[in-house]
N, C-alpha and C. Protein backbone atom coordinates (compact mmCIF):
# COMPACT_ATOMS: atom_id res chain seq x y z
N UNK A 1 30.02 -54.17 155.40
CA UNK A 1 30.43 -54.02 156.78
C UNK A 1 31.43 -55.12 157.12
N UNK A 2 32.41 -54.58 158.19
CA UNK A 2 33.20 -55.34 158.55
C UNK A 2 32.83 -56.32 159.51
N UNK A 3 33.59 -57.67 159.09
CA UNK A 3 33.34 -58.65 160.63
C UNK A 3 34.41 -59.06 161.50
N UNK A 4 35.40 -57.79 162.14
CA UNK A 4 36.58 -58.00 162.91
C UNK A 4 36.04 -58.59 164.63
N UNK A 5 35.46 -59.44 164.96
CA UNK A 5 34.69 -60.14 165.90
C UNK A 5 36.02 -60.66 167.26
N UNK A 6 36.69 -59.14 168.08
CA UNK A 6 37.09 -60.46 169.06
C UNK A 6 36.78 -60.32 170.27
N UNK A 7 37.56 -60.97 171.38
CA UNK A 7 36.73 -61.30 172.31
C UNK A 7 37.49 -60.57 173.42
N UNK A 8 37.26 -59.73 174.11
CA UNK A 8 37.84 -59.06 175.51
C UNK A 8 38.23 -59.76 176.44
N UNK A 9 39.30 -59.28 177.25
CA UNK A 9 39.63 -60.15 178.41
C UNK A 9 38.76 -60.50 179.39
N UNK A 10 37.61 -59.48 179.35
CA UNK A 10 36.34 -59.84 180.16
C UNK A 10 35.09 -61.05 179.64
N UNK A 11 35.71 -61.36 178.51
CA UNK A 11 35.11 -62.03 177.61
C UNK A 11 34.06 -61.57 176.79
N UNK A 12 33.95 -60.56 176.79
CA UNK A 12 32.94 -59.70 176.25
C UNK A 12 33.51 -59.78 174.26
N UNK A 13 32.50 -59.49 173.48
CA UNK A 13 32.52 -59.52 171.88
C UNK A 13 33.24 -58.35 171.55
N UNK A 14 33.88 -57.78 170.29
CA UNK A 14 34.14 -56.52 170.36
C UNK A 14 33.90 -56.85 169.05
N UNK A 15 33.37 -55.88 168.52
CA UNK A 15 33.30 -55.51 166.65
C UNK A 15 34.54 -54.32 166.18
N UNK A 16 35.85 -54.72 165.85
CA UNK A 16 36.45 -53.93 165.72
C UNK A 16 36.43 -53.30 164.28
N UNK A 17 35.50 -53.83 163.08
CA UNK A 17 35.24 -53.50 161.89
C UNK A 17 34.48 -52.48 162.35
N UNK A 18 33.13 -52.56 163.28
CA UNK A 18 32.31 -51.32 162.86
C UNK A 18 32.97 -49.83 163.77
N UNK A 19 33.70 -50.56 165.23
CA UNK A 19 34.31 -49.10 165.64
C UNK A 19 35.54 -48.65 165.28
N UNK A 20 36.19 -49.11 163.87
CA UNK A 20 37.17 -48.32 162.98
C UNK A 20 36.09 -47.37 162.40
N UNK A 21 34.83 -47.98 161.84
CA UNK A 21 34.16 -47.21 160.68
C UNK A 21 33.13 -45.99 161.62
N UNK A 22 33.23 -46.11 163.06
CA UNK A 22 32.42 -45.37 163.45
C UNK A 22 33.28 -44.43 164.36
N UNK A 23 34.84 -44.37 164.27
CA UNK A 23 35.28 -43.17 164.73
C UNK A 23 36.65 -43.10 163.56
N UNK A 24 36.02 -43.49 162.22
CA UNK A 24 37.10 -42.86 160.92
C UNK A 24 37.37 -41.37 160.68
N UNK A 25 36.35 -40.96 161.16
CA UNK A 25 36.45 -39.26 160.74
C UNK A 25 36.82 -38.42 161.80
N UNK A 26 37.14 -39.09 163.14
CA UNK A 26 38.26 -38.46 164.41
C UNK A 26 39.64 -38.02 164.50
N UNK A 27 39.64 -36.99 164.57
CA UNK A 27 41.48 -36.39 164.55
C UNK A 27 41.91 -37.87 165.51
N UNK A 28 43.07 -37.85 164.47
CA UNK A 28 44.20 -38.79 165.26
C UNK A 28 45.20 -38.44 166.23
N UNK A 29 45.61 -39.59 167.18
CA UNK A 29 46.33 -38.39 168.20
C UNK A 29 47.67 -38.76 167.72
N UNK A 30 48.49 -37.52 168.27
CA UNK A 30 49.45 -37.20 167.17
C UNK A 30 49.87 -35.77 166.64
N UNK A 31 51.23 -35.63 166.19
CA UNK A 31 51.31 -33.98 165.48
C UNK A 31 51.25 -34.06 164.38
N UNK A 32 50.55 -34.89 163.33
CA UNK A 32 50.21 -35.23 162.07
C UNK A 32 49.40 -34.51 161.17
N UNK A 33 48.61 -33.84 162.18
CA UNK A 33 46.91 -33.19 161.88
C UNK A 33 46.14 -34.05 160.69
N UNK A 34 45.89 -35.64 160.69
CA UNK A 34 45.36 -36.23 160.38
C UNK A 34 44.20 -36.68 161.19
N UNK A 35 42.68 -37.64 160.41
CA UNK A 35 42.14 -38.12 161.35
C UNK A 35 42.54 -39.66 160.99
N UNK A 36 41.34 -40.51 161.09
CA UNK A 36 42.10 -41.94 161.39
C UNK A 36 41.69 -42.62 159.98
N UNK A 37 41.26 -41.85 159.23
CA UNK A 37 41.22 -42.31 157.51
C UNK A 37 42.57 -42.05 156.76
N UNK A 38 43.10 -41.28 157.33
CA UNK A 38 44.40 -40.93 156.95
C UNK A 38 44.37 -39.05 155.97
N UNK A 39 42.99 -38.54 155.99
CA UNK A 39 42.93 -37.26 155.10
C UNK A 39 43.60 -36.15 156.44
N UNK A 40 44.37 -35.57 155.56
CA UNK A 40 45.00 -34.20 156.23
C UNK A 40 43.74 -33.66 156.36
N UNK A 41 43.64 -32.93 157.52
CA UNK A 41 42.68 -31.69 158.61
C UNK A 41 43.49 -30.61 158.94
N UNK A 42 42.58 -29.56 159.17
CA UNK A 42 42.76 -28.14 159.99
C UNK A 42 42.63 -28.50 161.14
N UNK A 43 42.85 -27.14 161.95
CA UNK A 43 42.93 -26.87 163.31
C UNK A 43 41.43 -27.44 163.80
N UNK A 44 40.35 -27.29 163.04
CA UNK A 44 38.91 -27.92 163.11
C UNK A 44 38.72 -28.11 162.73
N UNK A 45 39.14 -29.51 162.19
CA UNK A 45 38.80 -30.70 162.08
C UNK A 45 38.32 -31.13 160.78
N UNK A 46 38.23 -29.78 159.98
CA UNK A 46 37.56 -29.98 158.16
C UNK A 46 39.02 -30.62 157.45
N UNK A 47 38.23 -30.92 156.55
CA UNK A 47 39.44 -32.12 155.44
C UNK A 47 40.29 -30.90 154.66
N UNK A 48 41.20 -30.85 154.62
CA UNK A 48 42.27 -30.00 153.55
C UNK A 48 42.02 -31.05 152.53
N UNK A 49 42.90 -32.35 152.44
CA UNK A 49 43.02 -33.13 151.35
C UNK A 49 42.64 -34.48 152.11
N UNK A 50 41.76 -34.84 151.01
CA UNK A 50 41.79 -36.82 151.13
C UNK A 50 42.79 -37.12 151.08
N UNK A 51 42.72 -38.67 151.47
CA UNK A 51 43.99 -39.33 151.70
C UNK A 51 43.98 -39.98 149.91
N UNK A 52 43.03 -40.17 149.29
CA UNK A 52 43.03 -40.56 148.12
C UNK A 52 43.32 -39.04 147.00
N UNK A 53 43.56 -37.95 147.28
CA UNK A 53 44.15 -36.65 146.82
C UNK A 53 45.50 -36.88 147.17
N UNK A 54 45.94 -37.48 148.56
CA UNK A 54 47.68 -36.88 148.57
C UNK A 54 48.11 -38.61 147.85
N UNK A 55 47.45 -39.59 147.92
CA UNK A 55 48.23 -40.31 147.30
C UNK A 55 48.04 -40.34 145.44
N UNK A 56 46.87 -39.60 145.15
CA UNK A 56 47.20 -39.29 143.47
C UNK A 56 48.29 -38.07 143.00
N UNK A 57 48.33 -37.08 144.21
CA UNK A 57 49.12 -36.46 144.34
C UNK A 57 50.83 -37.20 144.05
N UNK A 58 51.10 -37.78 145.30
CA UNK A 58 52.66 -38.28 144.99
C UNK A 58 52.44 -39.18 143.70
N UNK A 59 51.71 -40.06 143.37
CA UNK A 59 52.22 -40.81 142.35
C UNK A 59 52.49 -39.76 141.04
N UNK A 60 51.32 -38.74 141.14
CA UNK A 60 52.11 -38.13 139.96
C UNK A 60 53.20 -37.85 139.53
N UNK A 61 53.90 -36.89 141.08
CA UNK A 61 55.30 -36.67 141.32
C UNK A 61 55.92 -37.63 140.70
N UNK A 62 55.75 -39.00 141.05
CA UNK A 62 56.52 -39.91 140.46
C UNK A 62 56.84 -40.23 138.98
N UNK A 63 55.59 -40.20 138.82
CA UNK A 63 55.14 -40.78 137.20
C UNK A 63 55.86 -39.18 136.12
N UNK A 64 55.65 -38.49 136.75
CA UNK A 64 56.83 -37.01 135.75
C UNK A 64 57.35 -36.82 135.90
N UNK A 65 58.28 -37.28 136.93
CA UNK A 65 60.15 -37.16 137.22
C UNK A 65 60.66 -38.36 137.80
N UNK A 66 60.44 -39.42 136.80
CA UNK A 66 60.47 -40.42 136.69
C UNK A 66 62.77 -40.54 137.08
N UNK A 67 63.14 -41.29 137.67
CA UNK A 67 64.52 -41.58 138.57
C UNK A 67 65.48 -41.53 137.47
N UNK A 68 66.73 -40.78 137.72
CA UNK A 68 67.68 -40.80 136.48
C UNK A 68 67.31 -39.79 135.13
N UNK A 69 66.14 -39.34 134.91
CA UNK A 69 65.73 -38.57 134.19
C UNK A 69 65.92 -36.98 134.14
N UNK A 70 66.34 -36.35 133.13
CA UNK A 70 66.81 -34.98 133.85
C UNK A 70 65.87 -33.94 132.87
């Protein structure tokens, strides 16, 4: 668990480690159709792709049409 600990203008504590981890799986606002983990979503809200799928995804792209290569 995270310890992002700061302090409000009211002076109040804020745990900003645990309320990233407790609204990660919320559509983000935005025309992205992501939530705030970064995985592409549908119209409701189910995962199309992890965010750890589209980034093994591009590196592949990369790694087999590697720049200058024909």
């Amino acid at each position: 668990m995270t310890q992002d600990l700061y302090k409000s203008a009211n002076g109040k504590m804020v745990d900003m480690g645990a309320l990233r981890q407790k609204n990660e799986r919320v559509r983000a606002v935005g025309n992205m159709k992501v939530n705030a983990r970064g995985d592409q979503v549908d119209d409701e809200n189910r995962v199309v792709a992890s965010r750890n799928q589209q980034i093994n995804n591009q590196y592949n792209k990369q790694v087999q049409n590697p720049r200058g290569s024909k």
